[in-house]
PDB file of N, CA and C in Angstrom:
ATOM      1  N   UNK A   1     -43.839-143.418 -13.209  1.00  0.00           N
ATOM      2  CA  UNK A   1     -44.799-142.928 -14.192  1.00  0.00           C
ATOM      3  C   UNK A   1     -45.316-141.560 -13.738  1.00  0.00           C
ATOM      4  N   UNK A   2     -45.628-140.705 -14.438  1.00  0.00           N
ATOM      5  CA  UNK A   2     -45.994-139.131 -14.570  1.00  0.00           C
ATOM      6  C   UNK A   2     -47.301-139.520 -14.934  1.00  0.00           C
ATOM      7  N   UNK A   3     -48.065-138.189 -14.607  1.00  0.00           N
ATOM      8  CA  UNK A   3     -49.676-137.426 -15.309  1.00  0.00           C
ATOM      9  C   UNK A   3     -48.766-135.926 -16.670  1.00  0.00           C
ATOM     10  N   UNK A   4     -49.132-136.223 -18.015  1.00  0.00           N
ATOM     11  CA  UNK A   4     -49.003-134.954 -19.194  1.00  0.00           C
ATOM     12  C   UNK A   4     -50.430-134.490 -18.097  1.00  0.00           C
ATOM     13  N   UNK A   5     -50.179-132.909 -18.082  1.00  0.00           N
ATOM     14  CA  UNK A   5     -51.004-132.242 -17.914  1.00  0.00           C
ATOM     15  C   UNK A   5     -50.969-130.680 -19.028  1.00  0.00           C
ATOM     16  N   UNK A   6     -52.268-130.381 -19.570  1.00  0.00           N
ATOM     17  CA  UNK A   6     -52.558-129.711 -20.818  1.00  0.00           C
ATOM     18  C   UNK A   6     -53.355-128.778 -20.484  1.00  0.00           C
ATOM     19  N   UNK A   7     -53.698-128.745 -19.277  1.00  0.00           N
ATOM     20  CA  UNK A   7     -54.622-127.867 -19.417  1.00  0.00           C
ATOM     21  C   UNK A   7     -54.626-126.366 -18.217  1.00  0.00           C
ATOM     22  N   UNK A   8     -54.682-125.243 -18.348  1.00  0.00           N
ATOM     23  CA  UNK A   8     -54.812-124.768 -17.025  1.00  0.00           C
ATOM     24  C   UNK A   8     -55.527-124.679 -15.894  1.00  0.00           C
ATOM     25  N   UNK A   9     -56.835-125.413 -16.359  1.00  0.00           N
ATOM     26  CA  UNK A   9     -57.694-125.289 -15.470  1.00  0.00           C
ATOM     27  C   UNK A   9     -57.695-126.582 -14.420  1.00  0.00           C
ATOM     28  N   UNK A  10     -56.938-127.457 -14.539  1.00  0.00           N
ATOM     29  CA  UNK A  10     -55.998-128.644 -13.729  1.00  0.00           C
ATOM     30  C   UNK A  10     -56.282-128.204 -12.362  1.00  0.00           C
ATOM     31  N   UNK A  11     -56.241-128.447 -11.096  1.00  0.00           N
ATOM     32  CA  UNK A  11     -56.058-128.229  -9.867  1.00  0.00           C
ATOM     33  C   UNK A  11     -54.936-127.964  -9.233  1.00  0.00           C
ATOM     34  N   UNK A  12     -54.357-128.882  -9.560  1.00  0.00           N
ATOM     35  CA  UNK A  12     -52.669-128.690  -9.611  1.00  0.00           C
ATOM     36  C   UNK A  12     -52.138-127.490 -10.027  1.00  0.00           C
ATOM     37  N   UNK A  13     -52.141-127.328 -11.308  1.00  0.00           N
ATOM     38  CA  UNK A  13     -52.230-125.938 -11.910  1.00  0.00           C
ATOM     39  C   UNK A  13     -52.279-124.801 -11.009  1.00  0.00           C
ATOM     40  N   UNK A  14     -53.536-124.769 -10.822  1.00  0.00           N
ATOM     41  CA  UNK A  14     -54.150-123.359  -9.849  1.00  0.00           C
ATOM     42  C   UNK A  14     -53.643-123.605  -7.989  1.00  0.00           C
ATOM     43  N   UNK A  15     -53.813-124.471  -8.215  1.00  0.00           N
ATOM     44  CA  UNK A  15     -52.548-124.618  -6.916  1.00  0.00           C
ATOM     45  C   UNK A  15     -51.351-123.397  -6.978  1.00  0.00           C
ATOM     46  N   UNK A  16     -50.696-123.952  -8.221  1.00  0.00           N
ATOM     47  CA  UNK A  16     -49.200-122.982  -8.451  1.00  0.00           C
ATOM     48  C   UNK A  16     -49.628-121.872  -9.156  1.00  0.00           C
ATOM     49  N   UNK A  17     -50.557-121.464  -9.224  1.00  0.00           N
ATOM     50  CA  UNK A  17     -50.455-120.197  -9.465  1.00  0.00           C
ATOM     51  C   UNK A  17     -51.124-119.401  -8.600  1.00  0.00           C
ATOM     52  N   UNK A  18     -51.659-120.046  -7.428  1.00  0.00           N
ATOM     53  CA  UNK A  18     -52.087-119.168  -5.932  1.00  0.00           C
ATOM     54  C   UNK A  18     -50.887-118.844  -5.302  1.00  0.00           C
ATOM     55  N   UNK A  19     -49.533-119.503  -5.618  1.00  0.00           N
ATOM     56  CA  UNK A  19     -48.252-119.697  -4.697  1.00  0.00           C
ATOM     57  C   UNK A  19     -47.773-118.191  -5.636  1.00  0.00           C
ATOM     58  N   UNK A  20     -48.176-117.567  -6.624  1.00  0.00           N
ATOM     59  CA  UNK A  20     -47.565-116.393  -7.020  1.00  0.00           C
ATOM     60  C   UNK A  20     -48.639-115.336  -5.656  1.00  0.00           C
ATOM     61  N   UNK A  21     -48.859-115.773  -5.192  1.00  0.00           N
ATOM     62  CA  UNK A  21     -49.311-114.413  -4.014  1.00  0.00           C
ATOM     63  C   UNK A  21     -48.438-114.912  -2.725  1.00  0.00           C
ATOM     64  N   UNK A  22     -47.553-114.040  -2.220  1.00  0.00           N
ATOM     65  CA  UNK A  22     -46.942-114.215  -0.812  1.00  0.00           C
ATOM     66  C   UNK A  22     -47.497-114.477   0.278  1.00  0.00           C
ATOM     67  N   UNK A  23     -48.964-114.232   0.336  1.00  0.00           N
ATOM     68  CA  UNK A  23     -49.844-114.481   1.701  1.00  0.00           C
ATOM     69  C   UNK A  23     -49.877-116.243   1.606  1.00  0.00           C
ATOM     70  N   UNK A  24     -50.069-116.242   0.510  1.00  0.00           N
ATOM     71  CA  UNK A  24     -50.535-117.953   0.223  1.00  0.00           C
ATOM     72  C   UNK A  24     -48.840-118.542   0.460  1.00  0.00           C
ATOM     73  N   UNK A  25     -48.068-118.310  -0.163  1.00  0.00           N
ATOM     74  CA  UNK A  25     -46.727-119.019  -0.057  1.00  0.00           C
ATOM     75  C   UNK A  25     -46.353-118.847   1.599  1.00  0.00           C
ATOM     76  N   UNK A  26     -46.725-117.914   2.147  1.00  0.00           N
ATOM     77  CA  UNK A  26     -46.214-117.795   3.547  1.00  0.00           C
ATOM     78  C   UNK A  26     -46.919-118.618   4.671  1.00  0.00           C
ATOM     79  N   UNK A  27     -48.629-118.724   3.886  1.00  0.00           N
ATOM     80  CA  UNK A  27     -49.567-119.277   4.667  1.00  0.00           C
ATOM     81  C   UNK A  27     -49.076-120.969   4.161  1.00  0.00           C
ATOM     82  N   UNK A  28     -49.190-121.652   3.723  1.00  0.00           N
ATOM     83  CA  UNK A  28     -48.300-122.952   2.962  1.00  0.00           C
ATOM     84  C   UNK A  28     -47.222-123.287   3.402  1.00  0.00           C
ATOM     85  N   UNK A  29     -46.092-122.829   3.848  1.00  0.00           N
ATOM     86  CA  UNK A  29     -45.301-122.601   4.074  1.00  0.00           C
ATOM     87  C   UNK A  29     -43.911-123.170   3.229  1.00  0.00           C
ATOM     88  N   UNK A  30     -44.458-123.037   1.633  1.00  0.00           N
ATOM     89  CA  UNK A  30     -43.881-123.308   0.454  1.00  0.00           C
ATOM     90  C   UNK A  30     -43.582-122.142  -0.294  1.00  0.00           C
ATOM     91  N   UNK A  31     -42.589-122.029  -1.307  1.00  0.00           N
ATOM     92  CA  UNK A  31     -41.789-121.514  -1.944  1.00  0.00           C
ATOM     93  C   UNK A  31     -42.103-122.126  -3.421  1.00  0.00           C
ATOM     94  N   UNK A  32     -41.439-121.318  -4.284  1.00  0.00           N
ATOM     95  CA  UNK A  32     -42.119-121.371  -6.026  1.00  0.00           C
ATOM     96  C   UNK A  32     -40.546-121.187  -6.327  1.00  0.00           C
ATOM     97  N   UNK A  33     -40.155-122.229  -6.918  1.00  0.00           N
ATOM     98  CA  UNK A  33     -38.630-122.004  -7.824  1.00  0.00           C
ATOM     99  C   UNK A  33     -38.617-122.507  -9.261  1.00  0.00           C
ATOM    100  N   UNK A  34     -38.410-121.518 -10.182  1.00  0.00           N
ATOM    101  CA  UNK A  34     -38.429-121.549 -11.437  1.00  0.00           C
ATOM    102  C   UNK A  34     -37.157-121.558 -12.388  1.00  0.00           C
ATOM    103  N   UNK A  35     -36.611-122.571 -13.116  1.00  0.00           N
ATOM    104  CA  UNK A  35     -35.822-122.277 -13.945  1.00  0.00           C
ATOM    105  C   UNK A  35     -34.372-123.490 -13.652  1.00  0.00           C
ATOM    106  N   UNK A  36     -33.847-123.754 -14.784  1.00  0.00           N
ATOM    107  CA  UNK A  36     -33.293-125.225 -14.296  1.00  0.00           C
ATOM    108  C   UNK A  36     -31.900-124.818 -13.352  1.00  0.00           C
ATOM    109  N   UNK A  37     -31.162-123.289 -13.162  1.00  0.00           N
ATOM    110  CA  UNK A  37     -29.976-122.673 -12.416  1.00  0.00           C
ATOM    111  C   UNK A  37     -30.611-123.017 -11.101  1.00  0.00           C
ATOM    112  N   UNK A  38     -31.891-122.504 -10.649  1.00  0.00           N
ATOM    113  CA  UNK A  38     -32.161-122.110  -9.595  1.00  0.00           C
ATOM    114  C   UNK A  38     -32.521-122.959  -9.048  1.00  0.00           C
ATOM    115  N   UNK A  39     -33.363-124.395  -9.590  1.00  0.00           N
ATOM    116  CA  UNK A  39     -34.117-125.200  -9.373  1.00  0.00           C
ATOM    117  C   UNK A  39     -32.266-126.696  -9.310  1.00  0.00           C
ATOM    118  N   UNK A  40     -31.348-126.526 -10.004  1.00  0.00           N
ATOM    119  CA  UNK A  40     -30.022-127.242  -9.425  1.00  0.00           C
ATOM    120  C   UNK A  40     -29.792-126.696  -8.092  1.00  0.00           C
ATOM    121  N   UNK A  41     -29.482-125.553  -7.797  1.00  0.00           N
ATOM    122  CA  UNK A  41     -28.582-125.133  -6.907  1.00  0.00           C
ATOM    123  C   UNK A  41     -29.238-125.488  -5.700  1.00  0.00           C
ATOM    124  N   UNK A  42     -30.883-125.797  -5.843  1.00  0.00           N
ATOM    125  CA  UNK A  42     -31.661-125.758  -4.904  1.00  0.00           C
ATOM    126  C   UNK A  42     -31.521-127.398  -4.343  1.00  0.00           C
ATOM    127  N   UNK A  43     -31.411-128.237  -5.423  1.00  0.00           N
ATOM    128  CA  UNK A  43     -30.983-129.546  -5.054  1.00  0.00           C
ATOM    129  C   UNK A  43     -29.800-130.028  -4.535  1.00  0.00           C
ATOM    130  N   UNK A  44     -29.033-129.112  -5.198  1.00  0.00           N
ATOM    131  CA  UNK A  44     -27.497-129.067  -4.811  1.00  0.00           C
ATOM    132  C   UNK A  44     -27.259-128.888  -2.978  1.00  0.00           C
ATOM    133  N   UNK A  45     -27.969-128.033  -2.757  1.00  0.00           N
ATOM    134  CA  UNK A  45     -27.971-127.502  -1.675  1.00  0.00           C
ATOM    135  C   UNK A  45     -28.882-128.421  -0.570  1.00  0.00           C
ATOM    136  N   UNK A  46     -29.356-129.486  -0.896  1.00  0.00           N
ATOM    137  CA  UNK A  46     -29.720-130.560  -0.047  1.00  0.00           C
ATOM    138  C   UNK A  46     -31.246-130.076  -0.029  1.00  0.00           C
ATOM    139  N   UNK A  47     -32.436-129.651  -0.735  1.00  0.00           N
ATOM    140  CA  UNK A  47     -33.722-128.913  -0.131  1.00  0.00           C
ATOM    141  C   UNK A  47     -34.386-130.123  -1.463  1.00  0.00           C
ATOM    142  N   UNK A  48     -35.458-130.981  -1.048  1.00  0.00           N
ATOM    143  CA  UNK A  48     -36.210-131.730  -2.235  1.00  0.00           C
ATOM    144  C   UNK A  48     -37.058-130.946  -2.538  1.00  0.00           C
ATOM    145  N   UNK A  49     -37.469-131.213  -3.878  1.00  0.00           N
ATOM    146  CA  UNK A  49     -38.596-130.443  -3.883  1.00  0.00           C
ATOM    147  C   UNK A  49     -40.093-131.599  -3.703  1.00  0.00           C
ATOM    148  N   UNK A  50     -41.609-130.824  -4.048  1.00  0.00           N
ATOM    149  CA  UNK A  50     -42.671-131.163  -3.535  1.00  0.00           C
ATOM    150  C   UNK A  50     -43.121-131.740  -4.688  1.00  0.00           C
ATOM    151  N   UNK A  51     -43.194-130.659  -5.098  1.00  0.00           N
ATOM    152  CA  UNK A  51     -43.867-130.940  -6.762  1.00  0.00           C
ATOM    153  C   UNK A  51     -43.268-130.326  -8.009  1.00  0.00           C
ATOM    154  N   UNK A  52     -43.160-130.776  -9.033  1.00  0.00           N
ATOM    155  CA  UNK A  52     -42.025-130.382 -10.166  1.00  0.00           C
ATOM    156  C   UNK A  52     -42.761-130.478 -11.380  1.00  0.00           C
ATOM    157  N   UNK A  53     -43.383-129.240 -12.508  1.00  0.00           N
ATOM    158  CA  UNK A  53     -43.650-129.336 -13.298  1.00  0.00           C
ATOM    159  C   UNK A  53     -42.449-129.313 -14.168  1.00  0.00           C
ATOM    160  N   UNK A  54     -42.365-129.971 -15.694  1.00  0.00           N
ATOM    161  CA  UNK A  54     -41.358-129.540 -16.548  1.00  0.00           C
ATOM    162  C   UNK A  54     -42.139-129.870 -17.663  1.00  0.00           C
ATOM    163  N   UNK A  55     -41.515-129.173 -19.272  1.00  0.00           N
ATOM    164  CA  UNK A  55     -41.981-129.491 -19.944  1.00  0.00           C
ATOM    165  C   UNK A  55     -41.452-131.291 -20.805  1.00  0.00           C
ATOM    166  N   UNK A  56     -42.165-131.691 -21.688  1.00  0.00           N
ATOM    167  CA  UNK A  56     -41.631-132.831 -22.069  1.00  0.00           C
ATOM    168  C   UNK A  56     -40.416-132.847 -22.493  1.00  0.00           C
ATOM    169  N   UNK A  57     -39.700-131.424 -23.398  1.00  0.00           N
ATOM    170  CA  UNK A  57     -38.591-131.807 -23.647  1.00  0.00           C
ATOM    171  C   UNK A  57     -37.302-131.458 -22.531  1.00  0.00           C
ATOM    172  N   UNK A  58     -37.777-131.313 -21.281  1.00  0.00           N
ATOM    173  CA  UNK A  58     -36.644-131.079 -20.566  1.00  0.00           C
ATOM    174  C   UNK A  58     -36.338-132.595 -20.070  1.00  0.00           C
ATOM    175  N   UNK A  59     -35.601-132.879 -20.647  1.00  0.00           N
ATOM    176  CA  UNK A  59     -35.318-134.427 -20.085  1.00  0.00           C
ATOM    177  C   UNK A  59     -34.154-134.243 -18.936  1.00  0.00           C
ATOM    178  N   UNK A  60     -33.381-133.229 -18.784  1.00  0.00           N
ATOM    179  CA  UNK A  60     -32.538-132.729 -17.374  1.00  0.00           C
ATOM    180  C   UNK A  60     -33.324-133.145 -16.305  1.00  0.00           C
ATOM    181  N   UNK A  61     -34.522-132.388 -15.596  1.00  0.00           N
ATOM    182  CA  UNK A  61     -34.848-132.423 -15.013  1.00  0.00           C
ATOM    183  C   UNK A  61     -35.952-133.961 -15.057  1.00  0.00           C
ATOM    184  N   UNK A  62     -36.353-134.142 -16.040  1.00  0.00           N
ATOM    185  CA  UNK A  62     -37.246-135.431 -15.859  1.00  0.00           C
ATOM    186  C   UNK A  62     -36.056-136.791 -15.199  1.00  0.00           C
ATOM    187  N   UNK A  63     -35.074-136.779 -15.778  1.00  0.00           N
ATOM    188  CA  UNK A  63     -33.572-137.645 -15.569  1.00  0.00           C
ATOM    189  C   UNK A  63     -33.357-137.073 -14.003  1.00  0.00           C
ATOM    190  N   UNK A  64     -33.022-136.083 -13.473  1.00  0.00           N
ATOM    191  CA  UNK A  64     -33.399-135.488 -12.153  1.00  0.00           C
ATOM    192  C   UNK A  64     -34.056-135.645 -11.095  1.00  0.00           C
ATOM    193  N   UNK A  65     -35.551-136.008 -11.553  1.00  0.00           N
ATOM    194  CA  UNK A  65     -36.181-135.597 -10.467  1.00  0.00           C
ATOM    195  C   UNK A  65     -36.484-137.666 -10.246  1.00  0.00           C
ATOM    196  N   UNK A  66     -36.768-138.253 -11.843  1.00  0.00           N
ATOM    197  CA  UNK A  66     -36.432-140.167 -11.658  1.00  0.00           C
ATOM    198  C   UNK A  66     -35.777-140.377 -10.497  1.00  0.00           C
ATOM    199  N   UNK A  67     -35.006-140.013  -9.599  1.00  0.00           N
ATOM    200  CA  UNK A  67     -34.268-140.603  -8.774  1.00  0.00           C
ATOM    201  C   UNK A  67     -34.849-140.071  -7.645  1.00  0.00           C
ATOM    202  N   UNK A  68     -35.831-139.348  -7.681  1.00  0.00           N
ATOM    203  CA  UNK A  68     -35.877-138.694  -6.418  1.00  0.00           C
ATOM    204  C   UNK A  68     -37.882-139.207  -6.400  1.00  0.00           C
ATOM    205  N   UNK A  69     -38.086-140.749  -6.111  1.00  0.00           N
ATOM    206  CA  UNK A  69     -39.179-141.108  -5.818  1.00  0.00           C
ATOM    207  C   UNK A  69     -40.261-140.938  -5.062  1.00  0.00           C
ATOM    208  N   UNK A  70     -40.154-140.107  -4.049  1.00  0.00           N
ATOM    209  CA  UNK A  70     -40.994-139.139  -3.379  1.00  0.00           C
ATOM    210  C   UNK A  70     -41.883-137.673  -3.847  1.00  0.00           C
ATOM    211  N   UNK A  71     -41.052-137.422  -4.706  1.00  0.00           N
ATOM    212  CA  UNK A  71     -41.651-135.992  -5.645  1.00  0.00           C
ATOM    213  C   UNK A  71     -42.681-136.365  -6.557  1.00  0.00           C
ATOM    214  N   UNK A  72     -43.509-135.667  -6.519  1.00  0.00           N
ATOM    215  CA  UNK A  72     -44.965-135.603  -7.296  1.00  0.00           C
ATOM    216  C   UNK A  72     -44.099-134.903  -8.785  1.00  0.00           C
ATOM    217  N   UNK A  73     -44.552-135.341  -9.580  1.00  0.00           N
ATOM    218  CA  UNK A  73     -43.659-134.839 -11.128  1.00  0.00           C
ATOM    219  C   UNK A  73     -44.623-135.095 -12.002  1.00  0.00           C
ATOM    220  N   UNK A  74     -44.817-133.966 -13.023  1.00  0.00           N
ATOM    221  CA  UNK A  74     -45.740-133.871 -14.068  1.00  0.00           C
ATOM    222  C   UNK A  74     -45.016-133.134 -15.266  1.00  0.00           C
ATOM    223  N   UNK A  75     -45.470-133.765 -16.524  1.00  0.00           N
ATOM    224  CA  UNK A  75     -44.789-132.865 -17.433  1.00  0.00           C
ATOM    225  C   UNK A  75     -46.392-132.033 -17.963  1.00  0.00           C
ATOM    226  N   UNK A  76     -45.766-131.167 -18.659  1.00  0.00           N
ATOM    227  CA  UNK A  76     -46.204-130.464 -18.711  1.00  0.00           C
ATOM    228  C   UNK A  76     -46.590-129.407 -20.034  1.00  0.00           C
ATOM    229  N   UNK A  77     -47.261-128.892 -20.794  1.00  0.00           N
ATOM    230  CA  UNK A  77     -47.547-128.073 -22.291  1.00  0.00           C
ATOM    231  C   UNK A  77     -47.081-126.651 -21.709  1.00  0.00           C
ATOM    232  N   UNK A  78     -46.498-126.357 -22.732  1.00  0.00           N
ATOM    233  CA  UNK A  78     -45.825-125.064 -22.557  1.00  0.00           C
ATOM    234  C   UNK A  78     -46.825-123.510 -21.933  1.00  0.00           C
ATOM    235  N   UNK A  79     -48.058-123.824 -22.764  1.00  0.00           N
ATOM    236  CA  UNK A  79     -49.060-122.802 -22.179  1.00  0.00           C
ATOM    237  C   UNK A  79     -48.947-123.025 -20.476  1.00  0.00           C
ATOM    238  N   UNK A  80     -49.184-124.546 -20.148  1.00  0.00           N
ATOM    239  CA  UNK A  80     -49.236-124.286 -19.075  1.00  0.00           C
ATOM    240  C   UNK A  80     -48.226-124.325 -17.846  1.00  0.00           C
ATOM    241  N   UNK A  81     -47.022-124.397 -18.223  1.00  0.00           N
ATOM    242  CA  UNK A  81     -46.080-123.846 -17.884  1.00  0.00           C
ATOM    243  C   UNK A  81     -45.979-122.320 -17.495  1.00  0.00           C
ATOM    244  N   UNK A  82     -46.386-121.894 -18.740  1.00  0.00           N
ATOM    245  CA  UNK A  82     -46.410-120.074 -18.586  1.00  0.00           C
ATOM    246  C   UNK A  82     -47.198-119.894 -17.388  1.00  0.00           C
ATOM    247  N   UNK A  83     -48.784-120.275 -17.373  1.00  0.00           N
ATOM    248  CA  UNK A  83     -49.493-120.543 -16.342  1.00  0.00           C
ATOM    249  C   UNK A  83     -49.131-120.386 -15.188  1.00  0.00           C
ATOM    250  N   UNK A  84     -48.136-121.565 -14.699  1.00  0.00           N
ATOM    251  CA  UNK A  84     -48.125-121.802 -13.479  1.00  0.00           C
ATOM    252  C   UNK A  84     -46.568-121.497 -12.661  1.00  0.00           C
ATOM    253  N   UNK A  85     -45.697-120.631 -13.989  1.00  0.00           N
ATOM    254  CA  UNK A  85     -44.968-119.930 -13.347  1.00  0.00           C
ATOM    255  C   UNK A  85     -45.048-118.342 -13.099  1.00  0.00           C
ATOM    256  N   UNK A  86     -44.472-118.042 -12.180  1.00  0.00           N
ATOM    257  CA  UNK A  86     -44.823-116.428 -12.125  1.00  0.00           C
ATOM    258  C   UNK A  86     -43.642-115.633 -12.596  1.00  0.00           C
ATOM    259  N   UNK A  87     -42.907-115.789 -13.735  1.00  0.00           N
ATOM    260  CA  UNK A  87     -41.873-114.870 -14.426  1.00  0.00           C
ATOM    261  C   UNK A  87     -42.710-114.700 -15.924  1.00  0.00           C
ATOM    262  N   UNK A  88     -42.814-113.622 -16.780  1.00  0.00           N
ATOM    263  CA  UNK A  88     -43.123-113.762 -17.930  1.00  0.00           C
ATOM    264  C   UNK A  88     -42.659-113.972 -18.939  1.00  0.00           C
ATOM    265  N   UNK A  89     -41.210-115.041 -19.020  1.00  0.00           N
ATOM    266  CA  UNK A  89     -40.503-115.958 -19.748  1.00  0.00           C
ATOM    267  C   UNK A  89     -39.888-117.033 -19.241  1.00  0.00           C
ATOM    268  N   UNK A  90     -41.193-118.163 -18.838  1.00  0.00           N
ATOM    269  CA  UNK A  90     -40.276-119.309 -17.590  1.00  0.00           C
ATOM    270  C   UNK A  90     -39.974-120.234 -18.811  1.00  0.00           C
ATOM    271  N   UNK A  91     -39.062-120.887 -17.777  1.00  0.00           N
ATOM    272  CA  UNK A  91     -38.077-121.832 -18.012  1.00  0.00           C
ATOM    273  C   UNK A  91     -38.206-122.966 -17.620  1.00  0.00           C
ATOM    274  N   UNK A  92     -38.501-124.229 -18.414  1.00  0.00           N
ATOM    275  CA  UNK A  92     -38.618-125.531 -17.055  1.00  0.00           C
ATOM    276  C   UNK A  92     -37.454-125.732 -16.289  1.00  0.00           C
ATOM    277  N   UNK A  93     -37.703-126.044 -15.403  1.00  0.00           N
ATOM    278  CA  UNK A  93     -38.945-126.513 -14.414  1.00  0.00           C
ATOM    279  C   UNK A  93     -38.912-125.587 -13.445  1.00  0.00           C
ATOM    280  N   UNK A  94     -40.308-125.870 -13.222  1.00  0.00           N
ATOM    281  CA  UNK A  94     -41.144-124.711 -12.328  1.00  0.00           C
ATOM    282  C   UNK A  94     -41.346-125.969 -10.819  1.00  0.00           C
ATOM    283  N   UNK A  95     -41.379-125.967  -9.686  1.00  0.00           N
ATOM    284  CA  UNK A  95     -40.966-126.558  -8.860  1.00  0.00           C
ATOM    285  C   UNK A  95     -41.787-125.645  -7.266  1.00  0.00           C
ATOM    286  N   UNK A  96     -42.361-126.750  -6.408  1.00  0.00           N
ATOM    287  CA  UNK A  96     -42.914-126.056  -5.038  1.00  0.00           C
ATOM    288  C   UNK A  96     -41.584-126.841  -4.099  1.00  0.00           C
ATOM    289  N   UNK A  97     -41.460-126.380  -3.357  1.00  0.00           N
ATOM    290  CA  UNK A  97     -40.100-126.586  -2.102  1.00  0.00           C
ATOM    291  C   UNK A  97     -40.796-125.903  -0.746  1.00  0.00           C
ATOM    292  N   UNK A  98     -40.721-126.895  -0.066  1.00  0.00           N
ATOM    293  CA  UNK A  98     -41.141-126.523   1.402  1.00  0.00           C
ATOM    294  C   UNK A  98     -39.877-125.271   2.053  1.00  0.00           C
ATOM    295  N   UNK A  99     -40.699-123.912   2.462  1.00  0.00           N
ATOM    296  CA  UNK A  99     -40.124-123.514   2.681  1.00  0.00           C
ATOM    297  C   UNK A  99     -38.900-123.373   3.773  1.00  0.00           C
ATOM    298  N   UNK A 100     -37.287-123.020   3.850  1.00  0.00           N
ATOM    299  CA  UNK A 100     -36.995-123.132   4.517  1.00  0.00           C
ATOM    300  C   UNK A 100     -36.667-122.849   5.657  1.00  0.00           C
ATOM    301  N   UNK A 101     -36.691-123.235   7.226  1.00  0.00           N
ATOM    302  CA  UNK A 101     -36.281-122.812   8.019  1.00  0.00           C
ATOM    303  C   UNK A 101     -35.061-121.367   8.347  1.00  0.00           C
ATOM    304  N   UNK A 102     -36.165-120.074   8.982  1.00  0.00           N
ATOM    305  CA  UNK A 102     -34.692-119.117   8.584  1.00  0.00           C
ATOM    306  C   UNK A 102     -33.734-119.167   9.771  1.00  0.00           C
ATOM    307  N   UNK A 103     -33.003-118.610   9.641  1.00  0.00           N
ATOM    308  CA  UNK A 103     -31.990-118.941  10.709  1.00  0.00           C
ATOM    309  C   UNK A 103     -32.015-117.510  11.509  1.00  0.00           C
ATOM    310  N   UNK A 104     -31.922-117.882  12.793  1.00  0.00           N
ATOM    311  CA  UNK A 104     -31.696-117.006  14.322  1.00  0.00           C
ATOM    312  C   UNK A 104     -30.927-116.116  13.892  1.00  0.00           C
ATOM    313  N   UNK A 105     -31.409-114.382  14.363  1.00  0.00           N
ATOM    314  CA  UNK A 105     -30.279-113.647  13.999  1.00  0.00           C
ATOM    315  C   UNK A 105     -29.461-113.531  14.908  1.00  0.00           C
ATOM    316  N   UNK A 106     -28.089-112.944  14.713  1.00  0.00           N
ATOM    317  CA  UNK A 106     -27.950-112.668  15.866  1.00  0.00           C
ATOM    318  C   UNK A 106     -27.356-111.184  16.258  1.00  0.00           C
ATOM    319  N   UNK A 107     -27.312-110.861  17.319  1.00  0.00           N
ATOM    320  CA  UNK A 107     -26.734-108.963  17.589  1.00  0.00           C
ATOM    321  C   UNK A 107     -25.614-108.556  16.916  1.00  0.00           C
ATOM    322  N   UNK A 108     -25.229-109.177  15.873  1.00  0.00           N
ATOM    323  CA  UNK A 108     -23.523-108.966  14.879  1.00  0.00           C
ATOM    324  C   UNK A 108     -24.771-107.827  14.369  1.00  0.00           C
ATOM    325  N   UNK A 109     -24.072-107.349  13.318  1.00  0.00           N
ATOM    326  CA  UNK A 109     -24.273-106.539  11.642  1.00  0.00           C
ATOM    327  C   UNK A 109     -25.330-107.581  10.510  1.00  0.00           C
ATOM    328  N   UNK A 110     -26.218-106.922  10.301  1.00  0.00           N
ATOM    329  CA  UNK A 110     -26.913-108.347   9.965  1.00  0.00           C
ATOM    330  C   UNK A 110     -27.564-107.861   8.573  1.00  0.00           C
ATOM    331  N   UNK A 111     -27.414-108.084   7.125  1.00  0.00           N
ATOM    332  CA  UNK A 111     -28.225-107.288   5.969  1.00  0.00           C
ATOM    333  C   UNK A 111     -29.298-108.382   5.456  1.00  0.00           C
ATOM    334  N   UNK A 112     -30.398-107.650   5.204  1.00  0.00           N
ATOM    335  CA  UNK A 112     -31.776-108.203   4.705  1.00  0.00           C
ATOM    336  C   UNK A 112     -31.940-108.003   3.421  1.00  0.00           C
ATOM    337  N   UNK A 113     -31.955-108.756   2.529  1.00  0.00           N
ATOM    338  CA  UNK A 113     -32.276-108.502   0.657  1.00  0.00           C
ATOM    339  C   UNK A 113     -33.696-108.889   0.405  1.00  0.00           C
ATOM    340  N   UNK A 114     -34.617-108.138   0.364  1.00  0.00           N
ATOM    341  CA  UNK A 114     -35.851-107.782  -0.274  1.00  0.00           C
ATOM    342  C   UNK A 114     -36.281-107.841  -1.674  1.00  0.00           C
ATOM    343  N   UNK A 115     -37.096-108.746  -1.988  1.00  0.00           N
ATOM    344  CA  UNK A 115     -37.594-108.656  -3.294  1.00  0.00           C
ATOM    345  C   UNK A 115     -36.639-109.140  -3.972  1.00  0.00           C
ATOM    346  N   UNK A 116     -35.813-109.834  -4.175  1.00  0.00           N
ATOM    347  CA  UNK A 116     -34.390-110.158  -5.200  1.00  0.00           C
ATOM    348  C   UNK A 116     -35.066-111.199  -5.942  1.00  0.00           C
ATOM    349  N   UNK A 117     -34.391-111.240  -6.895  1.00  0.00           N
ATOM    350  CA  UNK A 117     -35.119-111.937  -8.223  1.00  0.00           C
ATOM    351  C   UNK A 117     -33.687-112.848  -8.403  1.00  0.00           C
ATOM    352  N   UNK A 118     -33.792-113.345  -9.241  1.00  0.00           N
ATOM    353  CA  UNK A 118     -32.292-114.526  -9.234  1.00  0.00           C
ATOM    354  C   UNK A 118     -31.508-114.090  -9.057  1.00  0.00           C
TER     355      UNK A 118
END
């Protein structure tokens, strides 16, 4: 069983939308993934997520995340969707993921991608 949540002023809510500032996502040590490509590949790739807003009609991800009984899951009204993602045309589901462990560099040739968006 889920909480519909309608409103923005929710806790939860403002939770995910403090995670659109990097001090807070870094201080947390959580990550904000938006959109159902990014939010598969992320499962695909073995990483659960924490907490998973979607809206009611994404039944993908509601069918998705059912199996995964540990995740906090809320659906969600489209306003506040917009809300609590930080793109200004999101997509369900909007999703927190503990961030992950980076990996050791090492003295090879090594490139850093900054700021990349999907």
């Amino acid at each position: 069983m889920h909480d519909h949540i309608s409103s923005t002023k929710n806790q939860l809510i403002r939770d995910f939308v403090r995670l659109h500032r990097q001090r807070t996502r870094r201080d947390r040590g959580e990550i904000l993934i938006e959109g159902p490509i990014v939010f598969a590949s992320a499962i695909e790739a073995g990483h659960l997520p924490m907490t998973v807003l979607a809206t009611v009609d994404d039944i993908a991800t509601q069918n998705a995340v059912h199996s995964m009984p540990s995740v906090e899951f809320h659906t969600v009204s489209d306003h506040v969707l917009k809300a609590a993602s930080d793109t200004s045309h999101p997509q369900s589901p909007v999703a927190t993921f503990q961030r992950p462990a980076s990996p050791e560099l090492s003295d090879r040739n090594v490139v850093v991608l900054v700021g990349i968006g999907d």
